[in-house]
C-alpha atoms as a PDB file:
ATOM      1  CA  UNK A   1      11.840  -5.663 -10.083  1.00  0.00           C
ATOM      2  CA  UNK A   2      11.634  -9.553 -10.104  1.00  0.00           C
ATOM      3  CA  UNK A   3      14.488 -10.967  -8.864  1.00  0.00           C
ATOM      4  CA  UNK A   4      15.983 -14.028 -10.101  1.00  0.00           C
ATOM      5  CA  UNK A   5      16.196 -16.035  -7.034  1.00  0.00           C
ATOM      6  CA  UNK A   6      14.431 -19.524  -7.777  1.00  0.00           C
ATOM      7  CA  UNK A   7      12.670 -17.556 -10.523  1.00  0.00           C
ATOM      8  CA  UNK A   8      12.656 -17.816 -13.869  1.00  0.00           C
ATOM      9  CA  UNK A   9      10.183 -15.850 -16.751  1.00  0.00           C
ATOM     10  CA  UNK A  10       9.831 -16.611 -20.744  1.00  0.00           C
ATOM     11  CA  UNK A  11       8.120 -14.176 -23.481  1.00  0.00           C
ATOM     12  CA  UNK A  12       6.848 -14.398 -26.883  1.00  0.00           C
ATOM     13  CA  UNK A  13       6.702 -12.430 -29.918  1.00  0.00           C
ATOM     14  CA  UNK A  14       2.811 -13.069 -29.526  1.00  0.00           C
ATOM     15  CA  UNK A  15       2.415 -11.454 -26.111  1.00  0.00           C
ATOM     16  CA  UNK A  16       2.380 -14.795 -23.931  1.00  0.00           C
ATOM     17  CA  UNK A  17       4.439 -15.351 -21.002  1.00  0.00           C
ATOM     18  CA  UNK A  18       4.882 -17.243 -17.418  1.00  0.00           C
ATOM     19  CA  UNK A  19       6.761 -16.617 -14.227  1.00  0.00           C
ATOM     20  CA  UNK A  20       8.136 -19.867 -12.539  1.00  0.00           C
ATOM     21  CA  UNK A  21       9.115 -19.347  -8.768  1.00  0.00           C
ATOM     22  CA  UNK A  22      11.074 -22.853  -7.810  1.00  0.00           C
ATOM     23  CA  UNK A  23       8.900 -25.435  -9.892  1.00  0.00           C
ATOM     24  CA  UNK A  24       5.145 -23.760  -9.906  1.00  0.00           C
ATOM     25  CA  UNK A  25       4.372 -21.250 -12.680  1.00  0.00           C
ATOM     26  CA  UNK A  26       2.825 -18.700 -10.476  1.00  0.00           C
ATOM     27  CA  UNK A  27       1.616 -16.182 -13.248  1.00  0.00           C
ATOM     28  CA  UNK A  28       0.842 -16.841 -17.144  1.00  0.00           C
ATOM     29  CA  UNK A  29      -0.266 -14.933 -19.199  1.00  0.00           C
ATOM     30  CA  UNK A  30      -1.777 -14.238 -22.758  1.00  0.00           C
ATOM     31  CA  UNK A  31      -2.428 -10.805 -24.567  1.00  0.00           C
ATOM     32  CA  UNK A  32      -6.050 -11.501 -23.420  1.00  0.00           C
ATOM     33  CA  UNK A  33      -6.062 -13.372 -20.034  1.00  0.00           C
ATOM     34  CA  UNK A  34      -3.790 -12.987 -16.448  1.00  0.00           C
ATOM     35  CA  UNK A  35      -3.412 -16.611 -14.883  1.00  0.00           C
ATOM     36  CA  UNK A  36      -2.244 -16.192 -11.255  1.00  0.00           C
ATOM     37  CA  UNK A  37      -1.865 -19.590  -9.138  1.00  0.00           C
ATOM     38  CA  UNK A  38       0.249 -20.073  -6.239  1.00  0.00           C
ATOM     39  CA  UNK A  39       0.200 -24.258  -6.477  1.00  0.00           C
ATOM     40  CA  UNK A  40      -0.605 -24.398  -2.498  1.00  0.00           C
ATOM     41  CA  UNK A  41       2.168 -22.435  -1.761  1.00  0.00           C
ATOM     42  CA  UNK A  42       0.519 -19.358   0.021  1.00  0.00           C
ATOM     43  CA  UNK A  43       3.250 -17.298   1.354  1.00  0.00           C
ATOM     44  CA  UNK A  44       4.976 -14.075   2.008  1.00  0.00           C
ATOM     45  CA  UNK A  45       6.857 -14.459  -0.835  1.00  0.00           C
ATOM     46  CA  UNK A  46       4.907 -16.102  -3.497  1.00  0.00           C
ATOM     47  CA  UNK A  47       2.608 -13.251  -3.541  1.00  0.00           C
ATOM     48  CA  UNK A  48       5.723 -10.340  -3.592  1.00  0.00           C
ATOM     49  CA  UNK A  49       6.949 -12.507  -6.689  1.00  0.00           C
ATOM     50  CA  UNK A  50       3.480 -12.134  -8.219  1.00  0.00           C
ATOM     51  CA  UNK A  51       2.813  -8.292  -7.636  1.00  0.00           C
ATOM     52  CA  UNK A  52       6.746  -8.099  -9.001  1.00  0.00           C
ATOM     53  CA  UNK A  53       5.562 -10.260 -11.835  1.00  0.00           C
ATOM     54  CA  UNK A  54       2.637  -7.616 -12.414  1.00  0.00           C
ATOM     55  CA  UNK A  55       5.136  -4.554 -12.346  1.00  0.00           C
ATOM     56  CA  UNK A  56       7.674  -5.996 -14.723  1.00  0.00           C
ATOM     57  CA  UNK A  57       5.262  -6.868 -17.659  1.00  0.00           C
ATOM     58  CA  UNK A  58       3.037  -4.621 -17.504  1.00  0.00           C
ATOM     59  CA  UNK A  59      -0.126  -7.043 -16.109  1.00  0.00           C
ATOM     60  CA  UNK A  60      -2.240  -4.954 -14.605  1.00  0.00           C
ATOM     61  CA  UNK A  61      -3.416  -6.510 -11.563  1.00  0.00           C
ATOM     62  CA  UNK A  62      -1.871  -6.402  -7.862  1.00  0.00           C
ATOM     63  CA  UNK A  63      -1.884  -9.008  -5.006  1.00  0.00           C
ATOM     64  CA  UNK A  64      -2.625  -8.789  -1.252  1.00  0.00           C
ATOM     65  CA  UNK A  65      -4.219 -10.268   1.844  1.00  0.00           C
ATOM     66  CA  UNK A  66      -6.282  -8.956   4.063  1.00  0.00           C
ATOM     67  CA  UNK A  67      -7.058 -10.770   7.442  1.00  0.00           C
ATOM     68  CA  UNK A  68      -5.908 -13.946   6.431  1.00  0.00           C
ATOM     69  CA  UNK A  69      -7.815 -14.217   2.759  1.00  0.00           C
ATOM     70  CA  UNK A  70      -5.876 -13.211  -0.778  1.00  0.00           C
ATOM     71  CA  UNK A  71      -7.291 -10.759  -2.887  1.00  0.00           C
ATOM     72  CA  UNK A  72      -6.760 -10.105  -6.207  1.00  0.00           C
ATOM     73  CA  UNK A  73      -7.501  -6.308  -7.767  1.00  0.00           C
ATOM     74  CA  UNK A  74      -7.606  -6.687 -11.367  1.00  0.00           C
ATOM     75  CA  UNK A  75      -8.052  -2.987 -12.241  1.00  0.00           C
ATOM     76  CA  UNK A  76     -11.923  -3.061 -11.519  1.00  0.00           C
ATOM     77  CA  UNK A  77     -11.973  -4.150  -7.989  1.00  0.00           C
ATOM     78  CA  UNK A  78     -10.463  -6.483  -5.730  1.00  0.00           C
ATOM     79  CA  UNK A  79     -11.843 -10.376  -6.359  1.00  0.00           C
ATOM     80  CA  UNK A  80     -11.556 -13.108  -3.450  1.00  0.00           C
ATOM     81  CA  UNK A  81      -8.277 -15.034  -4.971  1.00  0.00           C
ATOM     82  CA  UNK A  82      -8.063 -18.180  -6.246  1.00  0.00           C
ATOM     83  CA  UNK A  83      -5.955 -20.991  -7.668  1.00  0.00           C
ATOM     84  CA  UNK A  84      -6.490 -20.711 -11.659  1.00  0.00           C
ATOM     85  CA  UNK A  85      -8.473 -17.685 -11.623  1.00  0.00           C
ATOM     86  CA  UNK A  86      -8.978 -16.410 -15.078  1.00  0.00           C
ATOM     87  CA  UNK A  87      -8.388 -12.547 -14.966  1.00  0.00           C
ATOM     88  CA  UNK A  88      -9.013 -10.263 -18.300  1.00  0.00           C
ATOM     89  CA  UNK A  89      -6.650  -8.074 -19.626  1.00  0.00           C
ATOM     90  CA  UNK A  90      -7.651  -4.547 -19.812  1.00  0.00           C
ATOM     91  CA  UNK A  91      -4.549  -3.414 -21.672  1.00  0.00           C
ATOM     92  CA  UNK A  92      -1.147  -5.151 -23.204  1.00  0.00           C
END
């Protein structure tokens, strides 16, 4: 569950949404497209508020690093993360 610490989230009717975590909007989304970013802020706990993000809505996609580099698994394998990456939604 995403907690509200620092965080806040909007919805639509239309399917649209964003998670803000401080002042960066670290996942937007549309009912066709995942936006993850972390604005430079690569931490611990930008990344737990993005795979919470995920969970809550229903997104799809989960967040993790291995040996220093994020990676992002989008439900068809895991993609070398990056700021702005454009991720399609398999299902709303």
């Amino acid at each position: 569950m995403l907690s509200n610490y620092a965080t806040t989230w909007t919805t639509d009717d239309n399917g649209n949404g964003r998670v803000t975590y401080h002042q960066t909007t670290i996942v937007e989304w549309t009912p066709a497209t995942i936006t993850p970013r972390t604005g430079g802020h690569h931490t611990v706990t930008t990344q737990k508020k993005m795979n919470h993000a995920a969970a809550q809505f229903g997104l799809g996609f989960h967040m993790r690093m291995y040996h220093g580099t994020w990676l992002v698994d989008d439900g068809s394998g895991e993609l070398p993360f990056h700021d702005g990456i454009v991720l399609r939604r398999t299902s709303n």
